[in-house]
Protein backbone atom coordinates (compact mmCIF):
# COMPACT_ATOMS: atom_id res chain seq x y z
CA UNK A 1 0.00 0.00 0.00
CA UNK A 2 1.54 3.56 -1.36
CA UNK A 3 -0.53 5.47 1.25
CA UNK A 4 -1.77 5.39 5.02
CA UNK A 5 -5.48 6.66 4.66
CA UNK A 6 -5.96 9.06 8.18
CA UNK A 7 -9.04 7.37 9.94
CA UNK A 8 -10.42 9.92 12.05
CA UNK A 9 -13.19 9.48 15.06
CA UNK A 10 -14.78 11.63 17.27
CA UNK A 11 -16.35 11.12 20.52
CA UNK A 12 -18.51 12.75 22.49
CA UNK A 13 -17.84 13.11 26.06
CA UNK A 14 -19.19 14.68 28.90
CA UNK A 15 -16.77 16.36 31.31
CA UNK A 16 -16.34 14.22 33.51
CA UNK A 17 -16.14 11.45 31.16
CA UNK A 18 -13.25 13.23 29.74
CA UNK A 19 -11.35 14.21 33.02
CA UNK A 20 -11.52 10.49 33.75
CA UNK A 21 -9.68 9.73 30.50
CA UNK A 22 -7.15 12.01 30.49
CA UNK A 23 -6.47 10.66 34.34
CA UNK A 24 -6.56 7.04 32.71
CA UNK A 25 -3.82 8.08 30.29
CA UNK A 26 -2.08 9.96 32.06
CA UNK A 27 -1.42 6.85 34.61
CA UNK A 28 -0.51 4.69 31.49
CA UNK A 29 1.94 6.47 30.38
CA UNK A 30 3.56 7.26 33.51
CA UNK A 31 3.49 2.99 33.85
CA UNK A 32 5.36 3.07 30.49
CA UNK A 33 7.53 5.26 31.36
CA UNK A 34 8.16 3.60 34.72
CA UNK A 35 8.84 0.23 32.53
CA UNK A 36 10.95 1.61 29.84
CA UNK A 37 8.78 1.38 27.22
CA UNK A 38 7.97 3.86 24.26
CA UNK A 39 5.22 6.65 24.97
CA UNK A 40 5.20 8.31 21.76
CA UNK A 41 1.61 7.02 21.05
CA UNK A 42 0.05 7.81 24.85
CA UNK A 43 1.66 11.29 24.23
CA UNK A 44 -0.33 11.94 20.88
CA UNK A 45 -3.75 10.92 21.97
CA UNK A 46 -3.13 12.95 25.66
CA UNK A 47 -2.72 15.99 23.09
CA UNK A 48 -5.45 15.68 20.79
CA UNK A 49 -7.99 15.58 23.93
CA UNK A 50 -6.38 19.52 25.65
């Protein structure tokens, strides 16, 4: 395959909903980190959501 095709989805999340995933993620990739392993991915989706 020549090109990656961007699939893009959006949820809808009340606030709380969404300060409980960013608290999820945020605990993740502090485990990762903690292990040694690559965060690059964690980091992205912890963007897209501020």
């Amino acid at each position: 395959m020549l090109f990656k095709k961007e699939v893009r989805k959006v949820l809808n999340l009340t606030r709380d909903e969404l300060i409980l995933l960013r608290k999820v993620l945020l605990y993740t990739r502090n485990k990762l980190i903690s292990e040694g392993k690559p965060i690059e991915d964690i980091n992205e989706l912890i963007l897209k959501l501020y």
